[in-house]
Protein backbone atom coordinates (compact mmCIF):
# COMPACT_ATOMS: atom_id res chain seq x y z
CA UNK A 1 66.74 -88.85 70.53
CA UNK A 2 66.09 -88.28 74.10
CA UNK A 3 68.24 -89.37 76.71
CA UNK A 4 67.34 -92.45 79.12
CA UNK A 5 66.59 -91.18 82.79
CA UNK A 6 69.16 -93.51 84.21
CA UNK A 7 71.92 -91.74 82.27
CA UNK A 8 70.60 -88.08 83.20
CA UNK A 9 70.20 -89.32 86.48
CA UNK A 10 73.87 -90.16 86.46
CA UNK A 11 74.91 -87.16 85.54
CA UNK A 12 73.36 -85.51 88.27
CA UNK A 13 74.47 -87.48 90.98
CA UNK A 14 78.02 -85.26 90.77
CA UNK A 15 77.10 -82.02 89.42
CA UNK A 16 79.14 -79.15 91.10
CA UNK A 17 77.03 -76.46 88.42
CA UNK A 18 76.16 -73.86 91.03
CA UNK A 19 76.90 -73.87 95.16
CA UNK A 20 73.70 -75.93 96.15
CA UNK A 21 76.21 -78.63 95.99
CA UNK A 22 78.17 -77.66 98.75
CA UNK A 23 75.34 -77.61 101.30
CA UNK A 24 73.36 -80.52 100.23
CA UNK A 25 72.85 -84.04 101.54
CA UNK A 26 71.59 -86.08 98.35
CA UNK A 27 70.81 -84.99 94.55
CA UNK A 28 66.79 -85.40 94.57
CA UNK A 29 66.54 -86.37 91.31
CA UNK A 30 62.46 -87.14 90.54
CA UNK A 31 60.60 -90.54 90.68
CA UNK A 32 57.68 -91.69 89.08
CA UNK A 33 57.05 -93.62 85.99
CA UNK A 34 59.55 -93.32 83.20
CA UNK A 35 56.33 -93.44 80.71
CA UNK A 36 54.34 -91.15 82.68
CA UNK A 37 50.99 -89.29 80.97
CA UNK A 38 51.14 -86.91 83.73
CA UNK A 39 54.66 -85.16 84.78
CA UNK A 40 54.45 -82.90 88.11
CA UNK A 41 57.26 -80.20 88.35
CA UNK A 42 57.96 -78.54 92.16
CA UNK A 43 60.40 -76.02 92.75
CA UNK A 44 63.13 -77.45 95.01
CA UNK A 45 64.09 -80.03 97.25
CA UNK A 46 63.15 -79.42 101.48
CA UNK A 47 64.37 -81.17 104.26
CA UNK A 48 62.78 -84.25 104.20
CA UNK A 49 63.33 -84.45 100.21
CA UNK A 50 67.35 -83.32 101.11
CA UNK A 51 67.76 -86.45 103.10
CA UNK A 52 65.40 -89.11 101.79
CA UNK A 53 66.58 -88.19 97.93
CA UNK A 54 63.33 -88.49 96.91
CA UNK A 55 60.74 -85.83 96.05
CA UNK A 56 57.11 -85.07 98.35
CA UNK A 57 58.16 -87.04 100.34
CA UNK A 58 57.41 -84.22 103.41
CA UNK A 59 54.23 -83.01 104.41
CA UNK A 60 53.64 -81.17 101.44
CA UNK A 61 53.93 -84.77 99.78
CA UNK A 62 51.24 -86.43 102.04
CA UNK A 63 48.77 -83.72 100.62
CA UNK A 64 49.93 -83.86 97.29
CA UNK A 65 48.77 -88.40 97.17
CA UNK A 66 45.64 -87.21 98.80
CA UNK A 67 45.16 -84.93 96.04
CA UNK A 68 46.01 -86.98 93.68
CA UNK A 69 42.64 -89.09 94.13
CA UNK A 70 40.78 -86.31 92.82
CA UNK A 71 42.11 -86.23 89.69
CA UNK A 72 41.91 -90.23 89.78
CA UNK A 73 45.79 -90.59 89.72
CA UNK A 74 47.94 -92.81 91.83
CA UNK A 75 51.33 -92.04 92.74
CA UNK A 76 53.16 -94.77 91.05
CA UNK A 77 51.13 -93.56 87.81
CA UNK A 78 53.17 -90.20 87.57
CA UNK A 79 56.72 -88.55 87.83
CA UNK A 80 57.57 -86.01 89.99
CA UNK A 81 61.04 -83.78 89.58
CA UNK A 82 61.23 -80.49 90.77
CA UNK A 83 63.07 -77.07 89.04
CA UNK A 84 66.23 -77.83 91.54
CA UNK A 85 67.93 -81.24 92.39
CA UNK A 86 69.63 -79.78 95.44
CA UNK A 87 67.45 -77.94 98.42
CA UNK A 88 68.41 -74.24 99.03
CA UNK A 89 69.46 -73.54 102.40
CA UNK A 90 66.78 -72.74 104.88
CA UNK A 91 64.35 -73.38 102.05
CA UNK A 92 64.92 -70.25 100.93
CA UNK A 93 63.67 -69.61 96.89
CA UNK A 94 65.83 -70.49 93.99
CA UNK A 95 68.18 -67.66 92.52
CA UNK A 96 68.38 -67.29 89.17
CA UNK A 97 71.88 -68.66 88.61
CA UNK A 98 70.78 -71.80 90.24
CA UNK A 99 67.49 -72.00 87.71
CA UNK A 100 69.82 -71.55 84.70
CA UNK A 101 72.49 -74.14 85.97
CA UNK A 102 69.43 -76.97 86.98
CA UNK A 103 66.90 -76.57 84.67
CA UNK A 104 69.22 -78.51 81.85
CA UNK A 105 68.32 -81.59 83.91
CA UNK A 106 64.73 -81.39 83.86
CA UNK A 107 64.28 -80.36 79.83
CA UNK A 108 66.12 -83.76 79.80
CA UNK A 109 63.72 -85.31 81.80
CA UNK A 110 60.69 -84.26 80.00
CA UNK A 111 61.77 -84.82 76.92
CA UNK A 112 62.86 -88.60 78.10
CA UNK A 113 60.02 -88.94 80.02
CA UNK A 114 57.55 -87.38 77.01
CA UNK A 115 54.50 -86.57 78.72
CA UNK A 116 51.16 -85.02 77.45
CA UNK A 117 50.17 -83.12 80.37
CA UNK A 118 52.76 -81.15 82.72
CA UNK A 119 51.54 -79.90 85.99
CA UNK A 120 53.50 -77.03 87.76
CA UNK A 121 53.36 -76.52 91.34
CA UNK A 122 54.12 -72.91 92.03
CA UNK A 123 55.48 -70.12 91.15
CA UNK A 124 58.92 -70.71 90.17
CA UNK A 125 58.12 -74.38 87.61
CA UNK A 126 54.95 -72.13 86.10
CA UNK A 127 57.16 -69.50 85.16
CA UNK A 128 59.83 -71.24 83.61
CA UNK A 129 57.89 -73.97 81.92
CA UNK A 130 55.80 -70.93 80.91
CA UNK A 131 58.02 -68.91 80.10
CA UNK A 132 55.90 -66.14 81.49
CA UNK A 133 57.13 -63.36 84.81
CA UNK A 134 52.97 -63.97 85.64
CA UNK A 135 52.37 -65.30 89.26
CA UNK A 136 50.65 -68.37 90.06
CA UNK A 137 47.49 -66.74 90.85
CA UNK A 138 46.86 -65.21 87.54
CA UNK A 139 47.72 -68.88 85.68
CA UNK A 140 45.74 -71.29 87.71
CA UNK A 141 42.96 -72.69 86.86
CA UNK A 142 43.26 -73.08 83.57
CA UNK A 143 45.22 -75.41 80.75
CA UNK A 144 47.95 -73.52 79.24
CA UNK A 145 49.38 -75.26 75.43
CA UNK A 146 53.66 -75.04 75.30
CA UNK A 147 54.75 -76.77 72.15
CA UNK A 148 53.22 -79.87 72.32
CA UNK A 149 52.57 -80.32 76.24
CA UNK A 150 48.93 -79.22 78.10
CA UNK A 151 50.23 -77.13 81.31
CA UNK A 152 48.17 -76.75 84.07
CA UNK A 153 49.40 -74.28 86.96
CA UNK A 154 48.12 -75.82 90.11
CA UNK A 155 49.05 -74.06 93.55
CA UNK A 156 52.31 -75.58 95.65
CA UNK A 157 50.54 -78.26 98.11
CA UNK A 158 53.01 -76.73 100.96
CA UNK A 159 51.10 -73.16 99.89
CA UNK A 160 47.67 -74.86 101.17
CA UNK A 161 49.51 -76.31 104.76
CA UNK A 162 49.77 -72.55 105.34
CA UNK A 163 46.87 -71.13 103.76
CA UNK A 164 43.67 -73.46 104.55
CA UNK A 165 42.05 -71.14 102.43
CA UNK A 166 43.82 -72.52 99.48
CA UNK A 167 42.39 -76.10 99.67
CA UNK A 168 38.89 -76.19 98.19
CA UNK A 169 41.03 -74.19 95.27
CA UNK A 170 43.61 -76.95 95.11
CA UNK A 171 41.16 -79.56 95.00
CA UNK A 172 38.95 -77.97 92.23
CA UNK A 173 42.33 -77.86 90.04
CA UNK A 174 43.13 -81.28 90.28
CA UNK A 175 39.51 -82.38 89.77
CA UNK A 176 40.00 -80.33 86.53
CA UNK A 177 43.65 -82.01 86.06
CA UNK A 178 41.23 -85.14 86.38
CA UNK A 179 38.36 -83.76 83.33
CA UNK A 180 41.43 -82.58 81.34
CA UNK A 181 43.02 -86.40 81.57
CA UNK A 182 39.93 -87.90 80.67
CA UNK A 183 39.52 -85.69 77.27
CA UNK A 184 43.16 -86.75 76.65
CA UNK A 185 42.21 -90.47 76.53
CA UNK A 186 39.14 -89.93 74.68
CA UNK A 187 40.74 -87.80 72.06
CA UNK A 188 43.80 -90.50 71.99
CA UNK A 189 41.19 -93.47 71.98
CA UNK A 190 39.03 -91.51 68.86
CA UNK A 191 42.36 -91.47 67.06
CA UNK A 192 43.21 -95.16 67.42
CA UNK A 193 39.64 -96.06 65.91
CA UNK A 194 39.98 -93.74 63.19
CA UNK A 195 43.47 -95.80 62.41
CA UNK A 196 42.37 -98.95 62.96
């Protein structure tokens, strides 16, 4: 049975698993709704997330709720958690030992939060909800099936702050994120009928 957020939640709040927790200000845990259709999955905590223990909440989170409206999604409608609870210093990417002592957390997560659809932003949540050593790049664009769960790779939002040249890319994905949520409530909606 899967475990209530509140109590995974809990145990993150003092988890001394690898030596992020010496540097960092808060645990950023994820937010969103607990019943979510639609689970985003970052890579790790920045600044702003460090100290407002909250995830997007930065820059890269302003673009991310613009975004959003393409795919016809509202912010309170999803849950966002990222690969890492605790921000690497200097925002530097996640090591390996860090991935393996975090990543617990969020198989807890999506299995309590049970979503259909799981969108990874970036390199480091496409690879290991994908289970692939393929780069971002490569994936994108298209719905990949893990066990049960439609994943769709879709660029890092800070990627496009930096690269303009990313954002007509980013927004075709998550008009597609938008198509592939529509199928997924026509398919579930053909199934109730046939039940009924």
């Amino acid at each position: 049975m899967a475990q209530p957020l509140d109590d995974i939640r809990a145990e993150t709040t003092d988890c001394r698993l690898c030596a992020l927790s010496e540097t960092r200000t808060n645990v950023v845990f994820g937010v969103g709704n607990p019943h979510a259709e639609v689970m985003f999955i970052g890579e790790a905590p920045g600044k702003n997330e460090d100290l407002g223990a909250e995830p997007f909440i930065g820059a890269a989170g302003q673009y991310l709720n613009s975004l959003l409206a393409l795919a016809g999604l509202k912010r309170e409608e999803i849950y966002i958690a990222n690969v890492l609870k605790c921000r690497p210093p200097e925002n530097r990417d996640p090591r390996p030992e860090e991935i393996e002592a975090c990543t617990p957390y969020l198989r807890a997560q999506v299995r309590s939060i049970a979503p259909e659809i799981l969108v990874t932003l970036g390199n480091f949540a496409t690879r290991f909800i994908l289970k692939t050593d393929r780069g971002i790049t490569g994936l994108r664009g298209q719905v990949h099936i893990t066990g049960r769960f439609s994943v769709l790779p879709i660029f890092h939002p800070a990627a496009a702050i930096y690269d303009r040249s990313k954002e007509p890319v980013m927004e075709n994905d998550f008009r597609l994120l938008g198509r592939l949520i529509a199928q997924r409530r026509r398919e579930r909606a053909e199934r109730g009928a046939q039940g009924a």
